[in-house]
N, C-alpha and C. Protein backbone atom coordinates (compact mmCIF):
# COMPACT_ATOMS: atom_id res chain seq x y z
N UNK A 1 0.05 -2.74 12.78
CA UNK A 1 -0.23 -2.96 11.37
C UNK A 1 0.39 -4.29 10.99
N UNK A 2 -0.44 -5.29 9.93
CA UNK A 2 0.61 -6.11 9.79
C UNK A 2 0.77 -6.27 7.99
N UNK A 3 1.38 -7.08 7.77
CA UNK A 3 1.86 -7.11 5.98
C UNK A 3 0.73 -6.76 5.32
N UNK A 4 -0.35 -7.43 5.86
CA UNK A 4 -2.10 -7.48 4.48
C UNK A 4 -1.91 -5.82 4.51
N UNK A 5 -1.80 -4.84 5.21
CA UNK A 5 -2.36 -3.42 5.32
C UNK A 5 -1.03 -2.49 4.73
N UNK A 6 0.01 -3.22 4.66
CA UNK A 6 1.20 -2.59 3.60
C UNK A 6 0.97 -3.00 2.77
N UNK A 7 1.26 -4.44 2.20
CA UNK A 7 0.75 -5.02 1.02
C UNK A 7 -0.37 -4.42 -0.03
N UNK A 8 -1.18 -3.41 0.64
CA UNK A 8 -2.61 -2.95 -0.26
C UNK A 8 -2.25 -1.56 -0.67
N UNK A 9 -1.35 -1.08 -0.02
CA UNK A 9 -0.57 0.30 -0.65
C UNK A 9 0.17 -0.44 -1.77
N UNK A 10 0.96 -1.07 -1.94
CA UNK A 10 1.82 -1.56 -2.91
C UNK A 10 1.23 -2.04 -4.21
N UNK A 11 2.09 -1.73 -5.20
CA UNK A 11 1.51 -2.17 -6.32
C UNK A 11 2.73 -3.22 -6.72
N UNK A 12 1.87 -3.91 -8.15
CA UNK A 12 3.20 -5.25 -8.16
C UNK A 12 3.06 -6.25 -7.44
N UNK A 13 2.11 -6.33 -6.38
CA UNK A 13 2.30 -7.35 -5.50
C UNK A 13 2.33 -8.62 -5.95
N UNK A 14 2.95 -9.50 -5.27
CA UNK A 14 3.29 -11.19 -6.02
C UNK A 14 3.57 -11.90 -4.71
N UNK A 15 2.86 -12.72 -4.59
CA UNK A 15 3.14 -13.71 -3.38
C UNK A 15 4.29 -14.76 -3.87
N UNK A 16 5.39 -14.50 -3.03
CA UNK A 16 6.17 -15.52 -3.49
C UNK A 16 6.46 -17.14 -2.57
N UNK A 17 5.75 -17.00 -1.41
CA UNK A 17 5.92 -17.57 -0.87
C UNK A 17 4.95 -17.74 0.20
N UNK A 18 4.85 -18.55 1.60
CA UNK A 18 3.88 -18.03 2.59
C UNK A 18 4.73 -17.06 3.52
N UNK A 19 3.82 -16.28 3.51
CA UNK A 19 4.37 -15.09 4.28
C UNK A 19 5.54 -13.93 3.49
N UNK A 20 5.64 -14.60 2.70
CA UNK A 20 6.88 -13.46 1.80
C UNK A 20 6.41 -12.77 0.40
N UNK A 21 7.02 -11.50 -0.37
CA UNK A 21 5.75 -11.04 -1.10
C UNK A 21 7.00 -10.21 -1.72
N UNK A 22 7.07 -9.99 -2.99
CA UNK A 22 7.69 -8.82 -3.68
C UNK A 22 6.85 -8.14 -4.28
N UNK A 23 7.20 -6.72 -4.33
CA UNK A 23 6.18 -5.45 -5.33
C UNK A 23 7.11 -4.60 -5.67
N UNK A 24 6.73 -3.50 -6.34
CA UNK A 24 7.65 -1.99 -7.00
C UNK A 24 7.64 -1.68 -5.74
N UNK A 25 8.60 -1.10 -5.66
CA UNK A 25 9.45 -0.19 -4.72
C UNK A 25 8.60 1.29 -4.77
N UNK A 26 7.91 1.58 -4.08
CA UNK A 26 7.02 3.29 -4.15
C UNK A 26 8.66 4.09 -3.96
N UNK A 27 9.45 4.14 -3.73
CA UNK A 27 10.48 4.87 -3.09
C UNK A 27 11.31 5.32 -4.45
N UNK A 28 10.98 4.55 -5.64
CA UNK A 28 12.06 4.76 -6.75
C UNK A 28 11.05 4.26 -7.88
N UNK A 29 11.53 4.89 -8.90
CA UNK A 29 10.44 4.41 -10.06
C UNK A 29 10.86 2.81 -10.86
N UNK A 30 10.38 2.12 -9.80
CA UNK A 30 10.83 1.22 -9.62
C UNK A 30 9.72 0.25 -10.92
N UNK A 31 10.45 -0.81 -12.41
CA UNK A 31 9.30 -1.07 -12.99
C UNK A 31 9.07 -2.16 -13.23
N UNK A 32 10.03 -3.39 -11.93
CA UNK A 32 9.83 -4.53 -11.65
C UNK A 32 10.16 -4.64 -10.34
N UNK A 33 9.29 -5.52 -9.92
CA UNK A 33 9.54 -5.79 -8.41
C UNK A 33 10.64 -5.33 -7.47
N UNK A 34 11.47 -5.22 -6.66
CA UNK A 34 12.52 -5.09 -6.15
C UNK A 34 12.36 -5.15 -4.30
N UNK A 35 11.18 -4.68 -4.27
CA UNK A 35 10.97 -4.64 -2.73
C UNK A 35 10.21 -6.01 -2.45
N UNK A 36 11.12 -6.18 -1.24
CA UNK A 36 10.51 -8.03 -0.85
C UNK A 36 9.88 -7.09 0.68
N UNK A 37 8.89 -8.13 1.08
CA UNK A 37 8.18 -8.11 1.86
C UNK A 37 7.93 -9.14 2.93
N UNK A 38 8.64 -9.07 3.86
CA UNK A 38 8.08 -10.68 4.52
C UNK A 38 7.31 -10.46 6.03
N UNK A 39 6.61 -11.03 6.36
CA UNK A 39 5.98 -11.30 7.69
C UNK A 39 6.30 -12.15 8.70
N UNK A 40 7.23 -11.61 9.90
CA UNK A 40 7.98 -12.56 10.74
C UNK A 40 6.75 -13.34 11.50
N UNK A 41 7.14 -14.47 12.21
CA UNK A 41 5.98 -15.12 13.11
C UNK A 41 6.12 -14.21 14.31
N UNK A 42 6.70 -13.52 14.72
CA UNK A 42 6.48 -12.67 15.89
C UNK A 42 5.42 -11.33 15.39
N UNK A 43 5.24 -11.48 14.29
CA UNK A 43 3.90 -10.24 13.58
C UNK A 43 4.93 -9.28 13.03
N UNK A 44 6.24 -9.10 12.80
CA UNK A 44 7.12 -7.90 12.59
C UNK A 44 7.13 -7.97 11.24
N UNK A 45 6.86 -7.07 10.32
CA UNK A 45 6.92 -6.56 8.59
C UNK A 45 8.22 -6.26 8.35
N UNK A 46 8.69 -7.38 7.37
CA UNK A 46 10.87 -7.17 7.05
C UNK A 46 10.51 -6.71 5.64
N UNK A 47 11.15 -5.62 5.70
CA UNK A 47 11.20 -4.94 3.84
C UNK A 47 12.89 -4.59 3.37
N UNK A 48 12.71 -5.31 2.16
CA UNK A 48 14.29 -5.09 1.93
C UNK A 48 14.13 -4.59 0.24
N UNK A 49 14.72 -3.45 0.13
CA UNK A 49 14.55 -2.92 -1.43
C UNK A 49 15.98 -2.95 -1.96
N UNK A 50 15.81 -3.66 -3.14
CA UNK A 50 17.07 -4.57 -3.73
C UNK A 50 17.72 -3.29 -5.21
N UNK A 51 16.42 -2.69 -5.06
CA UNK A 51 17.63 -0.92 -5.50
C UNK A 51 18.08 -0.05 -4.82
N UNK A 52 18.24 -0.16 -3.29
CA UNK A 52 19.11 0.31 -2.71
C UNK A 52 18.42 1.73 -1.77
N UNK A 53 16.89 0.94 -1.94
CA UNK A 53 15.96 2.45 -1.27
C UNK A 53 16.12 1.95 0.30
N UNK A 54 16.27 3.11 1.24
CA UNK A 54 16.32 2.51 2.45
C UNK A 54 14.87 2.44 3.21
N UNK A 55 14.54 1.72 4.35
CA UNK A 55 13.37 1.26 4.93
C UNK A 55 12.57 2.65 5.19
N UNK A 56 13.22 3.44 5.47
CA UNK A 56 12.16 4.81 5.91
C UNK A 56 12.21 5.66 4.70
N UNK A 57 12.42 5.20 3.67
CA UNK A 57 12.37 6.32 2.44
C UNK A 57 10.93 5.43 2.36
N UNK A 58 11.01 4.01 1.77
CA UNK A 58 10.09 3.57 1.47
C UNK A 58 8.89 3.80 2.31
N UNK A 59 8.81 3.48 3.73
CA UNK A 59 7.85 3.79 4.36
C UNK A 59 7.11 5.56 4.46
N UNK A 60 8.10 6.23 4.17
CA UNK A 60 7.51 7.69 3.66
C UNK A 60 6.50 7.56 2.59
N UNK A 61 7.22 6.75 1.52
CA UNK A 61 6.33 6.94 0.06
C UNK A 61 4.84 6.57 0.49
N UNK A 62 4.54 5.50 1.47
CA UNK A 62 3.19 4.67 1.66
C UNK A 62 3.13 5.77 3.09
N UNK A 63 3.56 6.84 3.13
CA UNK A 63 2.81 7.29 4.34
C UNK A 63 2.77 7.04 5.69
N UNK A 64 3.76 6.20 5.72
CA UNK A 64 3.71 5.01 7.31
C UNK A 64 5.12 5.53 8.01
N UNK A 65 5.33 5.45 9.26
CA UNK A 65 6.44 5.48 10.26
C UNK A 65 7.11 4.43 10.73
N UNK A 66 8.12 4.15 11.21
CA UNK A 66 8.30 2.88 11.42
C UNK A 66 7.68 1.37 12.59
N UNK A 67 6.84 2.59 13.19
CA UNK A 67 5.60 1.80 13.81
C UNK A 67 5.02 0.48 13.27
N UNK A 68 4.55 1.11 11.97
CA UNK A 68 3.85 0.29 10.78
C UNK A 68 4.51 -1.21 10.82
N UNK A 69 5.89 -1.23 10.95
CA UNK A 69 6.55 -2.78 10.82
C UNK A 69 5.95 -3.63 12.12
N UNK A 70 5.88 -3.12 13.16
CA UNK A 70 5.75 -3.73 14.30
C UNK A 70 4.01 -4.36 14.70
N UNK A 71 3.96 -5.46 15.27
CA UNK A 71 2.68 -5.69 15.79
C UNK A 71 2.11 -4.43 17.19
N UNK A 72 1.00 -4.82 16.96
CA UNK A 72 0.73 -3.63 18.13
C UNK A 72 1.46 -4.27 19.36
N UNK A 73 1.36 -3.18 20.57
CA UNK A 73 2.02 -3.47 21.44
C UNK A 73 0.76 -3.75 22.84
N UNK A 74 1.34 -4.50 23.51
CA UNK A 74 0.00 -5.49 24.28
C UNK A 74 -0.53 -4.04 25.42
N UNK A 75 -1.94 -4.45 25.35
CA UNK A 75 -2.92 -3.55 25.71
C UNK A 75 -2.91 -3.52 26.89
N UNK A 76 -2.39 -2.18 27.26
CA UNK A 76 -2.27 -1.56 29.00
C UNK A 76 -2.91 -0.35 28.76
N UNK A 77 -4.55 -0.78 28.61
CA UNK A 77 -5.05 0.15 29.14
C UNK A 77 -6.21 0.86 28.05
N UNK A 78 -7.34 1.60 28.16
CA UNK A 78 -7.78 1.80 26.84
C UNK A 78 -7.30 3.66 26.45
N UNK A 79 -7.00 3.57 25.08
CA UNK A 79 -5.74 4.14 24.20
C UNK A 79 -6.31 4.60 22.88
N UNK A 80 -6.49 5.63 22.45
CA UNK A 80 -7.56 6.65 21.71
C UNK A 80 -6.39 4.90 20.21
N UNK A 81 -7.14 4.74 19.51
CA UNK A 81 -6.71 4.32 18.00
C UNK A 81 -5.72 5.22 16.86
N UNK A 82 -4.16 5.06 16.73
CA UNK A 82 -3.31 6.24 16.63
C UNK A 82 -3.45 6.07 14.83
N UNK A 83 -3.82 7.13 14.36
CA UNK A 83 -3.69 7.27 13.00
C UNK A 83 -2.04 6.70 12.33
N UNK A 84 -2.02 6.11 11.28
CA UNK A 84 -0.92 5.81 10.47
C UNK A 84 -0.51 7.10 9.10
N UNK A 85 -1.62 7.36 9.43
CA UNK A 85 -1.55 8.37 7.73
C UNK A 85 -1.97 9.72 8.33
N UNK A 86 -1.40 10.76 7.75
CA UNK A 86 -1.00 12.35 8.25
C UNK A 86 -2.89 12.99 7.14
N UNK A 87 -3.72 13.41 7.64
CA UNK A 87 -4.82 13.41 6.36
C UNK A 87 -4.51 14.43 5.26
N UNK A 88 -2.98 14.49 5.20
CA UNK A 88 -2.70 15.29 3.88
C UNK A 88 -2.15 14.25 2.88
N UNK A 89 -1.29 13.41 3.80
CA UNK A 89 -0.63 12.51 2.94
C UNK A 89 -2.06 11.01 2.44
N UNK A 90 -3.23 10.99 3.30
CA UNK A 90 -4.02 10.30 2.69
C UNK A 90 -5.21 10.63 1.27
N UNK A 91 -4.91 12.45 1.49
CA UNK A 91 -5.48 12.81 0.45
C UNK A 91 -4.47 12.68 -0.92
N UNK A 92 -3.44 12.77 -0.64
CA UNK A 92 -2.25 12.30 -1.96
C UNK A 92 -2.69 11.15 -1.98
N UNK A 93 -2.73 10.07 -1.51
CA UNK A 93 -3.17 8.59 -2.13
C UNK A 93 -4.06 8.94 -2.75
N UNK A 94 -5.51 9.31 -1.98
CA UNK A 94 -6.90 9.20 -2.57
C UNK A 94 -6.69 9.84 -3.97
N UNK A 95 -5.62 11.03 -4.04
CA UNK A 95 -5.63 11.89 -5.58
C UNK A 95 -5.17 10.38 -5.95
N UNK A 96 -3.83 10.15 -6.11
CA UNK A 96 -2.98 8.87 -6.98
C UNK A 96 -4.23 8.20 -7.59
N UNK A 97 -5.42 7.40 -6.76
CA UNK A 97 -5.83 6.02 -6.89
C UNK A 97 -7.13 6.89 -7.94
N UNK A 98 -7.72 7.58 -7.65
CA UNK A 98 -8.84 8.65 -8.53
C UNK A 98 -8.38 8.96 -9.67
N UNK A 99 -6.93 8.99 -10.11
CA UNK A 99 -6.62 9.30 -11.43
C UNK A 99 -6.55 8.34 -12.32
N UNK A 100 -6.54 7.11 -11.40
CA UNK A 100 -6.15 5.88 -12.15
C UNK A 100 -7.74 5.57 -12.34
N UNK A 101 -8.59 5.31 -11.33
CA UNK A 101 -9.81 5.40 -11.67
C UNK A 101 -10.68 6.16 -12.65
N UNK A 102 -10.47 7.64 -12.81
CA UNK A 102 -11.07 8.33 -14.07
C UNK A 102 -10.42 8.05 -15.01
N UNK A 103 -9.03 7.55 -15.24
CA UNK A 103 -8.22 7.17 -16.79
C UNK A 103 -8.88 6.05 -17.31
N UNK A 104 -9.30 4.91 -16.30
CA UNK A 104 -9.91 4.09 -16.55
C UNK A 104 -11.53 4.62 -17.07
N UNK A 105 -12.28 5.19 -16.80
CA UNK A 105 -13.39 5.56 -16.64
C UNK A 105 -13.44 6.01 -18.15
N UNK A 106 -12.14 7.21 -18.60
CA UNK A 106 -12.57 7.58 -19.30
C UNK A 106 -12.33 6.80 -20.64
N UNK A 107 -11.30 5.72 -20.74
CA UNK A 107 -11.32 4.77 -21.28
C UNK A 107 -12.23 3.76 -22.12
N UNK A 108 -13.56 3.59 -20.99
CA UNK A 108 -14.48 3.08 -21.08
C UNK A 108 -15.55 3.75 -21.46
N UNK A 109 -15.51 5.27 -21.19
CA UNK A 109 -16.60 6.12 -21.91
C UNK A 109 -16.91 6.04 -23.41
N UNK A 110 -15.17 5.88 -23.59
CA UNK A 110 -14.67 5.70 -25.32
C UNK A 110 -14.94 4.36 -25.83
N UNK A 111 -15.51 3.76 -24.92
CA UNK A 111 -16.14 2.22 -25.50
C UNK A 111 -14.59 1.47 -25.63
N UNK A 112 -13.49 2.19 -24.91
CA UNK A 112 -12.15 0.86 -25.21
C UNK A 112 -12.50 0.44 -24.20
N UNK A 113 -12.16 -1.53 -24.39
CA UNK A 113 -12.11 -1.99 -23.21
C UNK A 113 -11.17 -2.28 -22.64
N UNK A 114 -10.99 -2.88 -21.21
CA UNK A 114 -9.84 -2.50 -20.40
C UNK A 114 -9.16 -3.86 -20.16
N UNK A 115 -7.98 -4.38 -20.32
CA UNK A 115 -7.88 -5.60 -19.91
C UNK A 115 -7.68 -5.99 -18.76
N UNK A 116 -7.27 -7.34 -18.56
CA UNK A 116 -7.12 -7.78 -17.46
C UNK A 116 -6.36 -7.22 -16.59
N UNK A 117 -5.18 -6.73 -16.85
CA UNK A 117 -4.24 -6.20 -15.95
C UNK A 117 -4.91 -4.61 -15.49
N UNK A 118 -5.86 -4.31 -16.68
CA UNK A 118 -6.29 -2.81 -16.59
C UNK A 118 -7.21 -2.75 -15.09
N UNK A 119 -8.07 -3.98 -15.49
CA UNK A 119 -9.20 -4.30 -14.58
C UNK A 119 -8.66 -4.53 -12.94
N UNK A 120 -7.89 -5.17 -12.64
CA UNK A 120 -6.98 -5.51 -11.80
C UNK A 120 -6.60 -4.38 -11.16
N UNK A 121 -6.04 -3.57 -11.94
CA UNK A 121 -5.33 -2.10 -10.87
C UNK A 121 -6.57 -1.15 -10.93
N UNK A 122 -8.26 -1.48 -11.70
CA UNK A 122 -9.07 -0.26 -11.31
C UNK A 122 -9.62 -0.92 -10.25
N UNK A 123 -9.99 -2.13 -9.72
CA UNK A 123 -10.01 -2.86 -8.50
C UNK A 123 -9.56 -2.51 -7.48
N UNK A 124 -8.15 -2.77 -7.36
CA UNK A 124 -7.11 -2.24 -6.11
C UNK A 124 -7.47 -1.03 -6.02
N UNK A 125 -7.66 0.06 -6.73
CA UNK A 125 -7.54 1.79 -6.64
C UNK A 125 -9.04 1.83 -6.12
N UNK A 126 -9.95 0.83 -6.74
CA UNK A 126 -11.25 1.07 -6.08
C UNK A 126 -11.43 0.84 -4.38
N UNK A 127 -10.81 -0.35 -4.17
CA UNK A 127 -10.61 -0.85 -3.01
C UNK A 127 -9.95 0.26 -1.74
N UNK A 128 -8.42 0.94 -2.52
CA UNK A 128 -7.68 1.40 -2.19
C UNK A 128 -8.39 2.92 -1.40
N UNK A 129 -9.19 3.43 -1.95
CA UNK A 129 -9.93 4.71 -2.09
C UNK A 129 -11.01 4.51 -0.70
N UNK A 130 -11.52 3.60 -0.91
CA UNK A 130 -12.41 3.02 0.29
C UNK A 130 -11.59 2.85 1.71
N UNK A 131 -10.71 1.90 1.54
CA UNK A 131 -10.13 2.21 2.90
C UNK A 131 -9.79 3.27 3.34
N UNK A 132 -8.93 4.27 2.54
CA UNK A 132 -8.33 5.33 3.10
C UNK A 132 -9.76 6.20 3.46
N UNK A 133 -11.08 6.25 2.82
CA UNK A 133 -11.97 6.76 3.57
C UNK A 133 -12.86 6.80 4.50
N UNK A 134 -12.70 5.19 4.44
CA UNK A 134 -13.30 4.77 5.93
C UNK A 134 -12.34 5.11 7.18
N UNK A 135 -10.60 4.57 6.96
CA UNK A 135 -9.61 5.37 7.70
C UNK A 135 -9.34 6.41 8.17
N UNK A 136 -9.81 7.79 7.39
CA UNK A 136 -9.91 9.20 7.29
C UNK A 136 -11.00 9.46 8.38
N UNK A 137 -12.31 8.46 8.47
CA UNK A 137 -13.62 8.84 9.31
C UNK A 137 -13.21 8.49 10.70
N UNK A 138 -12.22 7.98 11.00
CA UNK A 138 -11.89 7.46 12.46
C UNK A 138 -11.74 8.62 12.84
């Protein structure tokens, strides 16, 4: 796995740099950034949460093991494709990102419109929903 495929679980995301990235912390109700994100040149994902959540709490919240940090490991051999997500814990996302999607929905039924930031996270959740179901079909 590398940063782009953590990075799309995360919300908050902010590029701060090349290769480096802060978002909310999934691990704590976290309601500004705190978790940095960086991408080593050897492909390795460095996460450091600056409220004090440790690396495998966080990686629980997004569903991932500590696999997830690492680039794959060089190909000896052909090797069934190992799931990252447990399909209970991808149906908890798919609920999360669907609620945000019908709040939005129903929002718009009511003729309010949604702003930019609104539009933005029904995007990601749209996006978000798709992968995990194309992921789920493997």
């Amino acid at each position: 796995m590398n940063a782009e495929m953590i990075l799309m679980r995360l919300e908050g995301v902010r590029q701060r740099s090349a290769g480096q990235w802060s978002a909310r912390c999934p691990a704590h109700d976290d309601k500004s950034p705190s978790l940095s994100v960086k991408e080593a040149t050897d492909g390795r994902v460095l996460m450091h949460c600056y409220g004090g959540c440790h690396v495998r709490a966080v990686l629980d919240a997004l569903g991932l093991d500590m696999e997830a940090l690492f680039p794959p490991k060089p190909d000896s051999g052909p090797m069934q494709p190992r799931r990252l997500l447990t399909p209970s814990h991808a149906m908890d996302l798919i609920e999360r990102e669907l609620y945000i999607i019908a709040e939005a929905a129903g929002k718009m039924s009511r003729g309010i419109r949604l702003n930019a930031e609104q539009r933005e996270r029904l995007g990601r959740s749209s996006s978000r929903v798709m992968h995990l179901i194309s992921e789920s079909a493997r």
